[in-house]
Protein backbone atom coordinates (compact mmCIF):
# COMPACT_ATOMS: atom_id res chain seq x y z
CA UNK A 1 11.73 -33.64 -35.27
CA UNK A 2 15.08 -31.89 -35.44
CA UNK A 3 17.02 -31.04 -32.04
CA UNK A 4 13.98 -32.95 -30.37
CA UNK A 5 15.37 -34.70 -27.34
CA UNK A 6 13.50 -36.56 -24.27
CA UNK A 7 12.12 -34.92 -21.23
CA UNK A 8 14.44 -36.69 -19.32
CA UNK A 9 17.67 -35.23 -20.87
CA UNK A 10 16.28 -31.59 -20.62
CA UNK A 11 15.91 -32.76 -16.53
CA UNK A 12 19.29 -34.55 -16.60
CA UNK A 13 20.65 -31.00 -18.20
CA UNK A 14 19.08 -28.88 -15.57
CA UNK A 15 19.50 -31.32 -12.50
CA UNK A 16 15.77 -31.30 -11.85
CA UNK A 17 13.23 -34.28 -12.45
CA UNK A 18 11.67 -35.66 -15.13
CA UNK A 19 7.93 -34.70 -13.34
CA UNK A 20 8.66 -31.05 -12.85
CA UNK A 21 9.51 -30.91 -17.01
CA UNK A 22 6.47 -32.61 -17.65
CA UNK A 23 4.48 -30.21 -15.02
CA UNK A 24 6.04 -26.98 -16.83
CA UNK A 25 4.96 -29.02 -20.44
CA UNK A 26 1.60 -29.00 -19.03
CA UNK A 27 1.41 -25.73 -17.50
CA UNK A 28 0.52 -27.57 -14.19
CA UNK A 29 1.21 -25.26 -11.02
CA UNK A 30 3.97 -26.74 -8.25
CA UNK A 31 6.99 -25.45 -10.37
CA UNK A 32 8.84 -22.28 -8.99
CA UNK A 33 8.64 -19.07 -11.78
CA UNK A 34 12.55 -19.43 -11.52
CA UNK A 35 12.70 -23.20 -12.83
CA UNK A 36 9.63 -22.35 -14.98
CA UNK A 37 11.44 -20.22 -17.05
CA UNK A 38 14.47 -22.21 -17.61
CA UNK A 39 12.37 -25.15 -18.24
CA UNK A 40 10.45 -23.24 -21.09
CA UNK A 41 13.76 -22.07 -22.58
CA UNK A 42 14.38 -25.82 -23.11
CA UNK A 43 11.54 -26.58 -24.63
CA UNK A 44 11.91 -24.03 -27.32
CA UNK A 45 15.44 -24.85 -28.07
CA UNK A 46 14.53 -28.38 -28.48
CA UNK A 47 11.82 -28.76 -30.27
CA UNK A 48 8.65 -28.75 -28.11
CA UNK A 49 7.32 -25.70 -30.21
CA UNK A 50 3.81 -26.90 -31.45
CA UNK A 51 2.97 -28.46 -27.14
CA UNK A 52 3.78 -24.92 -26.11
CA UNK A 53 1.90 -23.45 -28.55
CA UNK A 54 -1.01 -25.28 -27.62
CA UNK A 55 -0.36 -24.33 -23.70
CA UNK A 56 -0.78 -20.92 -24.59
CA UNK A 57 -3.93 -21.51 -26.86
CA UNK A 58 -5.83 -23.27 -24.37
CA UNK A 59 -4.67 -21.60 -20.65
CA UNK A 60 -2.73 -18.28 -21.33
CA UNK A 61 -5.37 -15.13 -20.30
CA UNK A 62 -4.52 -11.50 -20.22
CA UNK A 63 -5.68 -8.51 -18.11
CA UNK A 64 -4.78 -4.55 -18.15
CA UNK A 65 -3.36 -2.75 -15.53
CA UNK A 66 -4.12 0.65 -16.28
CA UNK A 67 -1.70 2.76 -14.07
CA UNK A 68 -2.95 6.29 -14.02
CA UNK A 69 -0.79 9.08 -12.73
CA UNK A 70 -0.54 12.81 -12.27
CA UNK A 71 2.95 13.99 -13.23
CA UNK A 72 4.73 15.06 -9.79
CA UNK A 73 1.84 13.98 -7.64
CA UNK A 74 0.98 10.52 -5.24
CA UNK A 75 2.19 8.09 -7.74
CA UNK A 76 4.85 9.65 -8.48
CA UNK A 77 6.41 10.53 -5.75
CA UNK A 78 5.61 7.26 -3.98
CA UNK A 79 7.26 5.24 -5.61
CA UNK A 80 7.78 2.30 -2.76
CA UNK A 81 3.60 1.93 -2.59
CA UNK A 82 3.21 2.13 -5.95
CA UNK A 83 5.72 -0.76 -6.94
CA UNK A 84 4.73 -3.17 -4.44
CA UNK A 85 1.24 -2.77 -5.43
CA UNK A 86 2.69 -3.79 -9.05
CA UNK A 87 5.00 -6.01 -8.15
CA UNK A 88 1.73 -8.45 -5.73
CA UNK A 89 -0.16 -7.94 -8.90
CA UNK A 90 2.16 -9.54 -11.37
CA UNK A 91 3.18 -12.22 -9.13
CA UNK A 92 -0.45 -13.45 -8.27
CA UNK A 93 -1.56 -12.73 -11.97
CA UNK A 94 1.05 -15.60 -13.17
CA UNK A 95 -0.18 -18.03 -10.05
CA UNK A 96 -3.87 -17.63 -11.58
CA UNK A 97 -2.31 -18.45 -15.07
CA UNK A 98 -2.93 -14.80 -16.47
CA UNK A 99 -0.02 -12.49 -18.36
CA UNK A 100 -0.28 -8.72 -17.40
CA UNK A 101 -0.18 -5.77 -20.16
CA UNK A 102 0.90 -2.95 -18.15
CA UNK A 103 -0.75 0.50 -19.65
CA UNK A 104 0.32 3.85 -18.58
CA UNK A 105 -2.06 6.56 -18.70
CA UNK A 106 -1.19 10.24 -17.88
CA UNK A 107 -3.45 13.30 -16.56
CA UNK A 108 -6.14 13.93 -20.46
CA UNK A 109 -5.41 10.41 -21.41
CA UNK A 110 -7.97 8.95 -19.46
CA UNK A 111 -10.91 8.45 -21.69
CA UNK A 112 -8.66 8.23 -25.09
CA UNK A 113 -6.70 4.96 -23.25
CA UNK A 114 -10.00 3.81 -21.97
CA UNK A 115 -11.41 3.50 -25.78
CA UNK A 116 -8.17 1.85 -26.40
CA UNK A 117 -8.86 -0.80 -23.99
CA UNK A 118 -12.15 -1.33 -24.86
CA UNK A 119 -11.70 -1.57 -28.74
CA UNK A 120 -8.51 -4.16 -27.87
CA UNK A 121 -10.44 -6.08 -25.13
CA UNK A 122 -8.50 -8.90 -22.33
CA UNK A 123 -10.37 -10.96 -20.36
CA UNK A 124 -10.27 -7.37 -17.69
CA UNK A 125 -8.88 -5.14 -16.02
CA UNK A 126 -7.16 -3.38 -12.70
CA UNK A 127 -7.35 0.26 -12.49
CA UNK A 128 -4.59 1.91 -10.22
CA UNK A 129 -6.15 4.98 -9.28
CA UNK A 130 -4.00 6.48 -6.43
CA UNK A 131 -4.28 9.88 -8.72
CA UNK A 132 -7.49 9.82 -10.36
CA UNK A 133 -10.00 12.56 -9.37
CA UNK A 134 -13.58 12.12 -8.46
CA UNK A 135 -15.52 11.51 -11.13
CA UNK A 136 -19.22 11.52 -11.24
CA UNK A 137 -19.34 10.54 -14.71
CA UNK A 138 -19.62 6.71 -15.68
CA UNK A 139 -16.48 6.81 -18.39
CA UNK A 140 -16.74 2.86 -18.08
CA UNK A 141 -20.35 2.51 -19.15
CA UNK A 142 -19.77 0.76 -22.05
CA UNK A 143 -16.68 -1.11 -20.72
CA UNK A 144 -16.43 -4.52 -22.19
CA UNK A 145 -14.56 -6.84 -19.53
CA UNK A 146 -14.63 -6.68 -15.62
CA UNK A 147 -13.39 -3.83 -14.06
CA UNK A 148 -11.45 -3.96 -10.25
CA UNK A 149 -10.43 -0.25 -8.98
CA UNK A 150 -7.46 -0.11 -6.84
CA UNK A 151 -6.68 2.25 -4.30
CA UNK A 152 -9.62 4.66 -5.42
CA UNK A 153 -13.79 4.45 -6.03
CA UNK A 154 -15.60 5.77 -8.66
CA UNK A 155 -19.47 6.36 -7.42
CA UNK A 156 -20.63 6.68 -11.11
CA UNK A 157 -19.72 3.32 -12.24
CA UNK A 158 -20.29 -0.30 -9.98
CA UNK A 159 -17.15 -2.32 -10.01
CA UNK A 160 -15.55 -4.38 -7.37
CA UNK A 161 -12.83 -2.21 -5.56
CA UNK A 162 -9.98 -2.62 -3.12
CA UNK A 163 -8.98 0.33 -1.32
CA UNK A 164 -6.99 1.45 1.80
CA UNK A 165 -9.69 2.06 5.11
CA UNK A 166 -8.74 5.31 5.33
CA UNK A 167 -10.77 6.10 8.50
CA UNK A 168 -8.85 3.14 10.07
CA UNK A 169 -6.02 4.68 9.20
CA UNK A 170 -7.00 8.02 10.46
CA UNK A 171 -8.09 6.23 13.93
CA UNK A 172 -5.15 4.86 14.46
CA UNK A 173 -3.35 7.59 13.75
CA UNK A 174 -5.83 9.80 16.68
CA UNK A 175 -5.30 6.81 18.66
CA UNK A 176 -1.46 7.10 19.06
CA UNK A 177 -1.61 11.32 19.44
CA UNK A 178 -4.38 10.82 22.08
CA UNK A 179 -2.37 8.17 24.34
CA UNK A 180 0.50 10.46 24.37
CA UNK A 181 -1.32 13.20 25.33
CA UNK A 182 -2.39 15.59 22.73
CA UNK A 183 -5.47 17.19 22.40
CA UNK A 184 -4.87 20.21 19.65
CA UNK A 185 -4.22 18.16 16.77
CA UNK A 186 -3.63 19.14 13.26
CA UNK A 187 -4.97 17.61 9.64
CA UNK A 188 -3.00 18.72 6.67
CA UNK A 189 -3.56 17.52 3.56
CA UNK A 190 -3.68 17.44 -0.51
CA UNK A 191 -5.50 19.90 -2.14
CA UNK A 192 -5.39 17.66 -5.81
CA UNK A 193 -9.09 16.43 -4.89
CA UNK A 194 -9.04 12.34 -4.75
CA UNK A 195 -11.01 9.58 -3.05
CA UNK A 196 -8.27 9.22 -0.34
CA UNK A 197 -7.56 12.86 0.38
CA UNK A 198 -11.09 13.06 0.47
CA UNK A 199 -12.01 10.49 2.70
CA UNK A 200 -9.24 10.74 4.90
CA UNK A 201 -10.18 14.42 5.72
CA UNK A 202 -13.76 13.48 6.60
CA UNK A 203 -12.52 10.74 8.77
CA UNK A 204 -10.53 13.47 10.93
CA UNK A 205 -13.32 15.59 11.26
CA UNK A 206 -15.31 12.55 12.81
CA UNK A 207 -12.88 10.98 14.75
CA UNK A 208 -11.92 14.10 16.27
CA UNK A 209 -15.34 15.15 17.16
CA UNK A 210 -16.39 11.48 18.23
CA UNK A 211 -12.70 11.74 20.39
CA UNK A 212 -13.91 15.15 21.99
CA UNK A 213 -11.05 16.88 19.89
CA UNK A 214 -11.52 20.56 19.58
CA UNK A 215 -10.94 20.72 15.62
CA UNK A 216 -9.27 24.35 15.24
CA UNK A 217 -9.89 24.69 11.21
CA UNK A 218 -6.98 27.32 11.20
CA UNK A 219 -4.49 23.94 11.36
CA UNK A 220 -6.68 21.68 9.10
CA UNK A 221 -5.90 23.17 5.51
CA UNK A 222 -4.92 21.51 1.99
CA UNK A 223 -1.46 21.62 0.81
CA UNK A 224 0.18 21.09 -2.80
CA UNK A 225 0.72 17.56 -2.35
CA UNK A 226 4.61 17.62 -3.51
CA UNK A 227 7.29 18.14 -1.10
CA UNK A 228 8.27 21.90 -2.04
CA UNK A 229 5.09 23.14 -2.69
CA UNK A 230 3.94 22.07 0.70
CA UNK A 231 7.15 23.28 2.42
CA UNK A 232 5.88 26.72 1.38
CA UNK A 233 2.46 26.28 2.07
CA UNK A 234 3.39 25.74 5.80
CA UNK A 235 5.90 28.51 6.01
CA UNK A 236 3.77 30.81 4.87
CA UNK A 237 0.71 29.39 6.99
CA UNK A 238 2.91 29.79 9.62
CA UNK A 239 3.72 33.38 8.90
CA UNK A 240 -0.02 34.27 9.39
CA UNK A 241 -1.16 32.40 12.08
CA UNK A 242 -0.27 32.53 15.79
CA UNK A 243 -0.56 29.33 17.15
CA UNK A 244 0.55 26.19 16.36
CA UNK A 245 -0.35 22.75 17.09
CA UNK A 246 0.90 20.18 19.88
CA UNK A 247 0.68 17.55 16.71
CA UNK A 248 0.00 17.48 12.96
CA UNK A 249 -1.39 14.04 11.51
CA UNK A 250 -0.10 14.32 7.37
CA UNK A 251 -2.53 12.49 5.20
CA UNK A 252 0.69 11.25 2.78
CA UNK A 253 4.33 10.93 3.16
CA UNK A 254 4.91 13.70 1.02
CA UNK A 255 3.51 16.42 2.47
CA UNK A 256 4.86 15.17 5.81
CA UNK A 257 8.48 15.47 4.70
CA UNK A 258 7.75 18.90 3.75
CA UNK A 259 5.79 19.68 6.98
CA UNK A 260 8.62 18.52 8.78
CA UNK A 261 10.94 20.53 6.59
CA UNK A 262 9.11 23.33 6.91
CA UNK A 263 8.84 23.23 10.91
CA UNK A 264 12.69 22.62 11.20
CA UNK A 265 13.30 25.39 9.26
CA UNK A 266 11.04 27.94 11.30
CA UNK A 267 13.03 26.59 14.53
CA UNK A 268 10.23 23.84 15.95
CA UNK A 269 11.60 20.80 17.27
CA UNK A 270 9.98 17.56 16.12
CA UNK A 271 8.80 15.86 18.50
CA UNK A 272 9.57 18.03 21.48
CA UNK A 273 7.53 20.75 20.18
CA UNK A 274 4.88 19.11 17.55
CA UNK A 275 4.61 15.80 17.55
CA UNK A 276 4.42 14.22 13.47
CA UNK A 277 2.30 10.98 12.01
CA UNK A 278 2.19 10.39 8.42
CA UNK A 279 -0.16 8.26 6.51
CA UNK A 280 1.57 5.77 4.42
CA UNK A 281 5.07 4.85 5.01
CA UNK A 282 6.97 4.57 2.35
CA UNK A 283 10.90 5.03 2.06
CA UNK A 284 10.55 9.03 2.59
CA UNK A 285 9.85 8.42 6.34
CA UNK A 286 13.13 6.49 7.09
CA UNK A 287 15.06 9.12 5.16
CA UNK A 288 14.14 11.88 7.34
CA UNK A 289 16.07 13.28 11.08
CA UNK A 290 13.72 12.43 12.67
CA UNK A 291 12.20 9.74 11.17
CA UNK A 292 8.51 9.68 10.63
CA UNK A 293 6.21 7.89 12.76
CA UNK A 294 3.71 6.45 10.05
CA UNK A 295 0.80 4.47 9.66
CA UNK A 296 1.87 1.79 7.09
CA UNK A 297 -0.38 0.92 3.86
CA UNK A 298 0.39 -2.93 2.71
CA UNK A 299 0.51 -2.01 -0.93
CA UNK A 300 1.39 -6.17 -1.27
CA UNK A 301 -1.66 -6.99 0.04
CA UNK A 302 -3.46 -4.37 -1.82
CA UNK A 303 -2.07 -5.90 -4.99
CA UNK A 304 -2.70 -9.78 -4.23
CA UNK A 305 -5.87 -8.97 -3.32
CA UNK A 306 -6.83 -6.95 -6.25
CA UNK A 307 -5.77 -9.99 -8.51
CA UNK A 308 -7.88 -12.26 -6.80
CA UNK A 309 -11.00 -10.32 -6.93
CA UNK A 310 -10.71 -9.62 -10.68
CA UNK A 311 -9.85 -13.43 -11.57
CA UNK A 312 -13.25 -14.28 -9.11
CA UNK A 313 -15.22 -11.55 -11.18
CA UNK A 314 -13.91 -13.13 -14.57
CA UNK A 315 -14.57 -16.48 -13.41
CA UNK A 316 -18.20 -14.96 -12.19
CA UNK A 317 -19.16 -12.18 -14.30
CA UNK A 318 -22.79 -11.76 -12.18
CA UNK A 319 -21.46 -12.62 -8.44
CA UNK A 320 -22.13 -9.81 -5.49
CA UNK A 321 -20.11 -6.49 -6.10
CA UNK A 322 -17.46 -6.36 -3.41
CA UNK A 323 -14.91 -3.87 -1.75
CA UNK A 324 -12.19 -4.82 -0.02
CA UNK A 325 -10.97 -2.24 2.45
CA UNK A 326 -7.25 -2.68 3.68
CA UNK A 327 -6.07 -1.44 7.03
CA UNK A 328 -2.51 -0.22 8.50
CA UNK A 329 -0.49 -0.53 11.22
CA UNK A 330 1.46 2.01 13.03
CA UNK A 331 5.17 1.88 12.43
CA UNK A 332 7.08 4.22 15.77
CA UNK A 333 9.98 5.94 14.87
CA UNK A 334 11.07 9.21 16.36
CA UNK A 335 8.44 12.26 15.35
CA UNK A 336 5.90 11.21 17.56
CA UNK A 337 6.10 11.55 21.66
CA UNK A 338 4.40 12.03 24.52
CA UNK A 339 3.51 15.51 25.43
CA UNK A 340 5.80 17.47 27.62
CA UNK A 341 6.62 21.14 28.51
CA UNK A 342 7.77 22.72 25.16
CA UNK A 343 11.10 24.13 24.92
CA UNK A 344 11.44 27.44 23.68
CA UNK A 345 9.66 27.46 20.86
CA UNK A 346 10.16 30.56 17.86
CA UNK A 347 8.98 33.85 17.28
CA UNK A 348 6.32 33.69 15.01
C-alpha cells in the first residue's frame, strides 16, 4: 500500500520502540496519552488506515456527560470544581477505553436533551447535577443506558450516584468553630433549592443540636447564591437584626465571598469579630483579604470515581445500586480563629 512503511521506521522517527507502536496498533494500555497520540498520527499518515479502523470497531465505547447548569448559579460560578470534576472524568474515561460526548444542558432543557440522549443512545451516561433541583418526578424512566448522578440524587429514579458527604462536611466544619471556641454559630445558605443546599442545611441543624449548639434561626437564612445578590441579602439582614454571630459556616464559596464582603463593608473584622468557613474551596477563597478558611471538595476524585462506577454498571447492568459519598478536608487560611474579646464592633 502507498506511503506504507514498517513499524519500526515510525519508532525510529519518533525515538520510541518498536513494542510501544505495536501496543498503540493494538490499542493495548502501557502507552502514555501523549505518545498515543503521536503514534496514531503516524499511523494515519502512513497507511495503517483499515488496522485503525478496526481498533475503533471492535474497542472504541462512548458515554454522555450531561453537564446541567443554571445560568449565574453553582456551576457557574465555580468554575475550579466544576473543571476538575471534567477534567478526572475524561482522563479515566480514555484509561477504560471509552470517548466522552460532552452535552450541555441549560435551566428548560432538561427533559428536551434527555429525549435527545435517549433517541441517540451510548453505551451511558454521567449526569453533573451540581444545579439541578429536586425532582420527584422519574424523567429517566424510560432511559435506555446506565445512568451515574454526580454531585446530586434524584429520589424518583434508582441510579448509582457519587456525591459530596455533605454532613461530613458540615461536621468538620462545627468541628473547627467548636475547638476555637464558638458557640453562636451561623448557617447561611442558597435559597435555589438543590440536593446539597438541602442536605447541607439539615446537617447543621443536627450537628448543632447533637453539639449542644443553641441554633438562633435569625442567623440561619437562604441567600441568592451569587456573590452580589448575597452581599445584599446580608446587608440588609444586618440592617434588621441586632445581633450578630461569633461565626458564620457558608454552605458554598460564593455566598461566602459575599458574606465576607458584606461584613467588611458594615465595619466587622474577619476573624477578630466573626470568624468565616466556607464549604468548597475553590479559587474564590485564595482571592479574598482574608482568605477563606474552607472545607475542600476533591472534585478529581469525584470525577475518577464517577467513571469507574458507570464503566462497572455497563460492564454489570444488574449489580447492587451504589453511592459513593466523598468527604473534605479542612484547608486553614486566615477567616477562621479562636475566639477572643471583640474589638469594637459597628453600630448596627
Amino acid at each position: 500500500m502507498k506511503n506504507r512503511v514498517p513499524l519500526k521506521e515510525i519508532a525510529k522517527n519518533l525515538n520510541i520502540s518498536s513494542a510501544t507502536v505495536s501496543l498503540v496498533l493494538h490499542n493495548r494500555p502501557g502507552v502514555s496519552d501523549e505518545t498515543r497520540t503521536k503514534v496514531l498520527q503516524q499511523l494515519k499518515d502512513h497507511g495503517y488506515h483499515e488496522e485503525l479502523k478496526e481498533q475503533e470497531k471492535e474497542t472504541i465505547r462512548r458515554v454522555y456527560l450531561l453537564k446541567y447548569s443554571v445560568v449565574g448559579y453553582h456551576t457557574g460560578k465555580n468554575d475550579g470544581f466544576v473543571n476538575s470534576m471534567l477534567d478526572s472524568i475524561g482522563q479515566e474515561a480514555r484509561k477504560l477505553g471509552y470517548d466522552v460526548v460532552v452535552t450541555p444542558c441549560h435551566e428548560g432543557e432538561f427533559i428536551k436533551v434527555l429525549q435527545l440522549i435517549n433517541e441517540n443512545p451510548l453505551d451511558g451516561m454521567i449526569l453533573l447535577g451540581t444545579d439541578l433541583p429536586l425532582f420527584y418526578k422519574n424523567y429517566l424512566e424510560e432511559f435506555q443506558s446506565p445512568v451515574v448522578t454526580v454531585d446530586t440524587k434524584m429520589p424518583a429514579f434508582e441510579c448509582d450516584s457519587v456525591t459530596i458527604d455533605n454532613r461530613q462536611c458540615i461536621y468538620k466544619a462545627v468541628d473547627l468553630l467548636c475547638g476555637y471556641g464558638h458557640s453562636r454559630i451561623g448557617f447561611i445558605y442558597s435559597c435555589f433549592k438543590t440536593y446539597n443546599y438541602k442536605e447541607r442545611y439539615y446537617s447543621f441543624m443536627n450537628i448543632a443540636e447533637e453539639r449542644g449548639i443553641k441554633v438562633d434561626r435569625s442567623i440561619c437564612f437562604p441567600v441568592n447564591p451569587m456573590m452580589e445578590g448575597t452581599y445584599d441579602n446580608i446587608v440588609s439582614i444586618m440592617q434588621e437584626s441586632g445581633s450578630m454571630p461569633d461565626a458564620v459556616i457558608a454552605d458554598n464559596d460564593a455566598v461566602a465571598v459575599g458574606m465576607l464582603n458584606a461584613l467588611s463593608a458594615k465595619g466587622y473584622s474577619i476573624p477578630d469579630d466573626i470568624s468565616l468557613v466556607s464549604i468548597g474551596d475553590s479559587l474564590f477563597c485564595r482571592m479574598t483579604s482574608p482568605a477563606i478558611t474552607a472545607v475542600q471538595i476533591p472534585g478529581e476524585m469525584i470525577g475518577e470515581t464517577a467513571m469507574r462506577v458507570l464503566n462497572c454498571r455497563i460492564e454489570n447492568p444488574n449489580g447492587t445500586r451504589c453511592t459513593v459519598s466523598v468527604a473534605g478536608d479542612v484547608m486553614m487560611r486566615e477567616s477562621a480563629a479562636r475566639k477572643g474579646p471583640r474589638t469594637d464592633l459597628p453600630e448596627k
